[in-house]
C-alpha atoms as a PDB file:
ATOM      1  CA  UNK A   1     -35.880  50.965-120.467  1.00  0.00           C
ATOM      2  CA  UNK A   2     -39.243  51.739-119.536  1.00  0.00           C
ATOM      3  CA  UNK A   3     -40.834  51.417-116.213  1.00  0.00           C
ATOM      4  CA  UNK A   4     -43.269  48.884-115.392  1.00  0.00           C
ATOM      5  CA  UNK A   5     -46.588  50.538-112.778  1.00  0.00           C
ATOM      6  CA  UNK A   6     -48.051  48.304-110.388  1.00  0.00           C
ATOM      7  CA  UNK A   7     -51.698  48.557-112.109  1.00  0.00           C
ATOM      8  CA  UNK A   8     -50.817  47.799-115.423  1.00  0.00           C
ATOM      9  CA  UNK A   9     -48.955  44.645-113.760  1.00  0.00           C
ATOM     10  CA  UNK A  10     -51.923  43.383-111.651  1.00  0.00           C
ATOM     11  CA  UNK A  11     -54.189  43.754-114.778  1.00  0.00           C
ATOM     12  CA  UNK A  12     -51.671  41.486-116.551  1.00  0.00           C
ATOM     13  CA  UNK A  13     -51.870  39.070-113.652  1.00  0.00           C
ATOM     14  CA  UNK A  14     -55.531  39.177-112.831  1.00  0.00           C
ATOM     15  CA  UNK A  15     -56.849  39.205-116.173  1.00  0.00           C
ATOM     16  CA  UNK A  16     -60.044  40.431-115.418  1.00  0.00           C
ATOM     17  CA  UNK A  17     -60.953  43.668-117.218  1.00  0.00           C
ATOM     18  CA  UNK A  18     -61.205  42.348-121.089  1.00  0.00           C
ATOM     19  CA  UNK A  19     -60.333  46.149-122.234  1.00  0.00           C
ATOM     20  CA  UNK A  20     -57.220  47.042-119.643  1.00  0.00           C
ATOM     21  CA  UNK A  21     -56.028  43.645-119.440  1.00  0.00           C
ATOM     22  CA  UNK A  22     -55.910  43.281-123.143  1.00  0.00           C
ATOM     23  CA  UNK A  23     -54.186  46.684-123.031  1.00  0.00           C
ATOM     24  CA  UNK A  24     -51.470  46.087-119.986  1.00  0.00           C
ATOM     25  CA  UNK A  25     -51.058  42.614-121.887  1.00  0.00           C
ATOM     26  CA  UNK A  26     -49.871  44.077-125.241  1.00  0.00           C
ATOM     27  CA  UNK A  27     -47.772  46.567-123.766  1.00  0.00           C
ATOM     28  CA  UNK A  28     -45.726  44.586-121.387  1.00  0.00           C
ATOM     29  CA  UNK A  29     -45.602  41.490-124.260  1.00  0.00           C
ATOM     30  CA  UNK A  30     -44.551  44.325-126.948  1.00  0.00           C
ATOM     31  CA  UNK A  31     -42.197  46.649-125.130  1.00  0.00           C
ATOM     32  CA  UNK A  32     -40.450  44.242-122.511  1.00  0.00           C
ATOM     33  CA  UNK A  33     -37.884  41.814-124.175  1.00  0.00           C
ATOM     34  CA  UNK A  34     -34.609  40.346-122.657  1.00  0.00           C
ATOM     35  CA  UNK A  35     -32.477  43.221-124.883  1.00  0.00           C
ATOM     36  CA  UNK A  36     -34.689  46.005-123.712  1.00  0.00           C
ATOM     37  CA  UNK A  37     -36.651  44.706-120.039  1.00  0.00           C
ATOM     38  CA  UNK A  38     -39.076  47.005-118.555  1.00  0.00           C
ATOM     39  CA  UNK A  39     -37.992  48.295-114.888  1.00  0.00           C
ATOM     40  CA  UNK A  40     -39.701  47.381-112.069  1.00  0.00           C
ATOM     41  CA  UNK A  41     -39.121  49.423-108.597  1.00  0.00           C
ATOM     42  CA  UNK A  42     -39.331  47.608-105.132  1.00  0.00           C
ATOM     43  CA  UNK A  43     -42.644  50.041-104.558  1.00  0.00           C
ATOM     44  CA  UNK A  44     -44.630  48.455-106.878  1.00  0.00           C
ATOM     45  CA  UNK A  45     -43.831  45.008-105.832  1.00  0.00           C
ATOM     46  CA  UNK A  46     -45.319  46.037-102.468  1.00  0.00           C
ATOM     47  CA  UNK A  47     -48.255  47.432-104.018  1.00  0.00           C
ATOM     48  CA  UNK A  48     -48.608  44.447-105.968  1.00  0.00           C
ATOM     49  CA  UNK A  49     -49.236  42.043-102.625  1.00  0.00           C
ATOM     50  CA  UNK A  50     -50.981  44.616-101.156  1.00  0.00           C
ATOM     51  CA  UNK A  51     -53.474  44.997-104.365  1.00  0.00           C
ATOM     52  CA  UNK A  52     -53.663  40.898-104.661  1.00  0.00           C
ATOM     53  CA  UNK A  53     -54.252  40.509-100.744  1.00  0.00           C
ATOM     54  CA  UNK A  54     -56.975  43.331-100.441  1.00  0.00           C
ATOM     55  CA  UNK A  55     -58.755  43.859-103.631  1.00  0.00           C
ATOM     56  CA  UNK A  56     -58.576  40.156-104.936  1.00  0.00           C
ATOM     57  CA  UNK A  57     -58.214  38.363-101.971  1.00  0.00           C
ATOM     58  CA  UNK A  58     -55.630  35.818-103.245  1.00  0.00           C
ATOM     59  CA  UNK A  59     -53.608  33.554-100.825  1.00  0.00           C
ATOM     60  CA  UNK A  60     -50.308  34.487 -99.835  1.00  0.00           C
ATOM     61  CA  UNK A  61     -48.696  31.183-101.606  1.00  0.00           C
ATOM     62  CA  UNK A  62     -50.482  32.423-104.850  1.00  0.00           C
ATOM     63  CA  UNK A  63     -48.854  36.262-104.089  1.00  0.00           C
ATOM     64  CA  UNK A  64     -45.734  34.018-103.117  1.00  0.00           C
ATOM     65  CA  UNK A  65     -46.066  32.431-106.817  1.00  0.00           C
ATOM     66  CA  UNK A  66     -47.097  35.727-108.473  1.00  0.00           C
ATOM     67  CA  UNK A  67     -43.755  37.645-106.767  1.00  0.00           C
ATOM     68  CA  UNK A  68     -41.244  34.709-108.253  1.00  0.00           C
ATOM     69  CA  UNK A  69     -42.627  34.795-111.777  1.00  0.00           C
ATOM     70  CA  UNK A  70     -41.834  38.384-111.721  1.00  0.00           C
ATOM     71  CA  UNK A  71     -38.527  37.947-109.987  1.00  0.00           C
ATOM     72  CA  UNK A  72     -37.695  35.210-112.827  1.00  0.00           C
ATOM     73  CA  UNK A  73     -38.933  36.979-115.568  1.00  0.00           C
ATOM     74  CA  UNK A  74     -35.899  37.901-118.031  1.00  0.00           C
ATOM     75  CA  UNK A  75     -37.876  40.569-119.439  1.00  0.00           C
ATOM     76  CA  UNK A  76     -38.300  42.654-116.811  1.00  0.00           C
ATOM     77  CA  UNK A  77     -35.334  44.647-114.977  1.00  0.00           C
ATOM     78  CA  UNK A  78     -36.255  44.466-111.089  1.00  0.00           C
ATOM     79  CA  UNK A  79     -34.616  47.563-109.223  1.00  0.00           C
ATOM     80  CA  UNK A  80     -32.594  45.586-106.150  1.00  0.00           C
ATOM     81  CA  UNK A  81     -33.400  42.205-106.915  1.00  0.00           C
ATOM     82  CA  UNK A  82     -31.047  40.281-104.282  1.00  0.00           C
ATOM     83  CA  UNK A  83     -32.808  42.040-101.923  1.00  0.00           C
ATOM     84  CA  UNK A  84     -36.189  41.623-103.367  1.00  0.00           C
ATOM     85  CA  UNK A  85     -35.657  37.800-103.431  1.00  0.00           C
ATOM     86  CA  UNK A  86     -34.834  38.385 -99.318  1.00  0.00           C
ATOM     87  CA  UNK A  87     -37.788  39.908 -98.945  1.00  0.00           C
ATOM     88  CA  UNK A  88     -39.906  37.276-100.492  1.00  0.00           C
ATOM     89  CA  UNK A  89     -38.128  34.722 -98.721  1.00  0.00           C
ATOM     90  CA  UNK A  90     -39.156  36.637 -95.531  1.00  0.00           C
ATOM     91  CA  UNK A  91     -42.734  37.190 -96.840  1.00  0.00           C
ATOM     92  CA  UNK A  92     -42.619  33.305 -97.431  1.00  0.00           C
ATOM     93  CA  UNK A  93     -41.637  32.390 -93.948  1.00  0.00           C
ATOM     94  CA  UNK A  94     -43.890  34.560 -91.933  1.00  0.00           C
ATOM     95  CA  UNK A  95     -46.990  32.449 -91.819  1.00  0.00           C
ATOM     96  CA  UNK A  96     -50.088  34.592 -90.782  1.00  0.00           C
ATOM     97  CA  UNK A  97     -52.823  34.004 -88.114  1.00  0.00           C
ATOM     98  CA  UNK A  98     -49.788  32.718 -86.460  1.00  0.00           C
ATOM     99  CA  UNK A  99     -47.021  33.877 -83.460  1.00  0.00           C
ATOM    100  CA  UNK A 100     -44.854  35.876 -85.756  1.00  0.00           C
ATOM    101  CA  UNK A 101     -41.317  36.437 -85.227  1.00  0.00           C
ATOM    102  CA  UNK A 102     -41.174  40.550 -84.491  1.00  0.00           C
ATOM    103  CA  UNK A 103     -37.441  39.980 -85.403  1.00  0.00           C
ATOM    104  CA  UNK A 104     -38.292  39.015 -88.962  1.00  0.00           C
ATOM    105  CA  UNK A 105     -40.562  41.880 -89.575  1.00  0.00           C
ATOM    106  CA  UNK A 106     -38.339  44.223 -88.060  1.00  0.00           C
ATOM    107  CA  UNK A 107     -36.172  42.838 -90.606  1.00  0.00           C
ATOM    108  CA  UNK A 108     -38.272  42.841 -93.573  1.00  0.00           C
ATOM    109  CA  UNK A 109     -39.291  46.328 -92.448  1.00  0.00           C
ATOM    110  CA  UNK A 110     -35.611  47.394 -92.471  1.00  0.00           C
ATOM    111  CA  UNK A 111     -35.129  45.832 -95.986  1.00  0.00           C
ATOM    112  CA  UNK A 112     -38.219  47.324 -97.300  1.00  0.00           C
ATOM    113  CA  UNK A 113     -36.955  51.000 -96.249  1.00  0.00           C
ATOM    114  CA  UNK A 114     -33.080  50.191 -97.722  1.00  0.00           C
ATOM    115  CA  UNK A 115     -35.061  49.251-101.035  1.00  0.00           C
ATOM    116  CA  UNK A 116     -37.270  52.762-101.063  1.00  0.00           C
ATOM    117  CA  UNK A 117     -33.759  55.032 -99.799  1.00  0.00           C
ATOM    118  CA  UNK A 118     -32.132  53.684-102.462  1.00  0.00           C
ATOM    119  CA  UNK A 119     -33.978  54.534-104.687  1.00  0.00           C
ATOM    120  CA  UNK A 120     -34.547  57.652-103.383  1.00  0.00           C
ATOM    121  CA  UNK A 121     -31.089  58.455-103.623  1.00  0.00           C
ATOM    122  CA  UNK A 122     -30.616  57.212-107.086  1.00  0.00           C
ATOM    123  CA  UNK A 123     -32.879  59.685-108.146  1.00  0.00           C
ATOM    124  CA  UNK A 124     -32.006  62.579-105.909  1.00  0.00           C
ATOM    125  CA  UNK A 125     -28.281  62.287-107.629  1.00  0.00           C
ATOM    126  CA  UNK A 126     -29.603  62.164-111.157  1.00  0.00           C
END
């Protein structure tokens, strides 16, 4: 299984550097398949929203879209997905330019740091 970087990912999504994208396309499409997915680590899902958000300024319903295409995708392995699919269901609720629930955060907060420790530890005891 090989691991999956948040940059090669966003230039598979975006599409808009011909020579990388054409690149981060062939590798994902040639060395991710259902028998052999590539791994994908809560980390880079957050740097994926955080990348879409700030450097392409795409809508949170688009990063909402983006974020369950990955989640869905058979090819790919992602690292904690129950709690992955929490967190975009929290990401989903929390509307922004709005009163937000500090509950919810603290939550998604919480969830965020479980996802990172685990990992953490999962290398740590390798």
């Amino acid at each position: 299984m090989i691991g999956i970087d948040a940059n090669v990912l966003v230039r598979y999504i975006v599409q808009d550097d011909a020579k990388q994208s054409k690149t981060a396309t062939h590798y994902i499409e040639s060395h991710c398949s259902i028998s052999s997915p590539g791994f994908i680590n809560s980390i880079v899902l957050c740097e994926i929203v955080w990348i879409l958000e700030s450097a392409y300024e795409y809508s949170r319903n688009d990063i909402a879209t983006v974020l369950e295409k990955i989640l869905s995708t058979r090819q790919f392995h992602i690292h904690e997905s129950e709690l992955m699919w929490r967190c975009l269901q929290g990401y989903k609720e929390i509307q922004p330019n709005t009163a937000v629930n500090t509950d919810k955060i603290k939550k998604l907060i919480v969830l965020s740091k479980k996802a990172f420790c685990i990992l953490k530890l999962k290398k740590t005891n390798k």
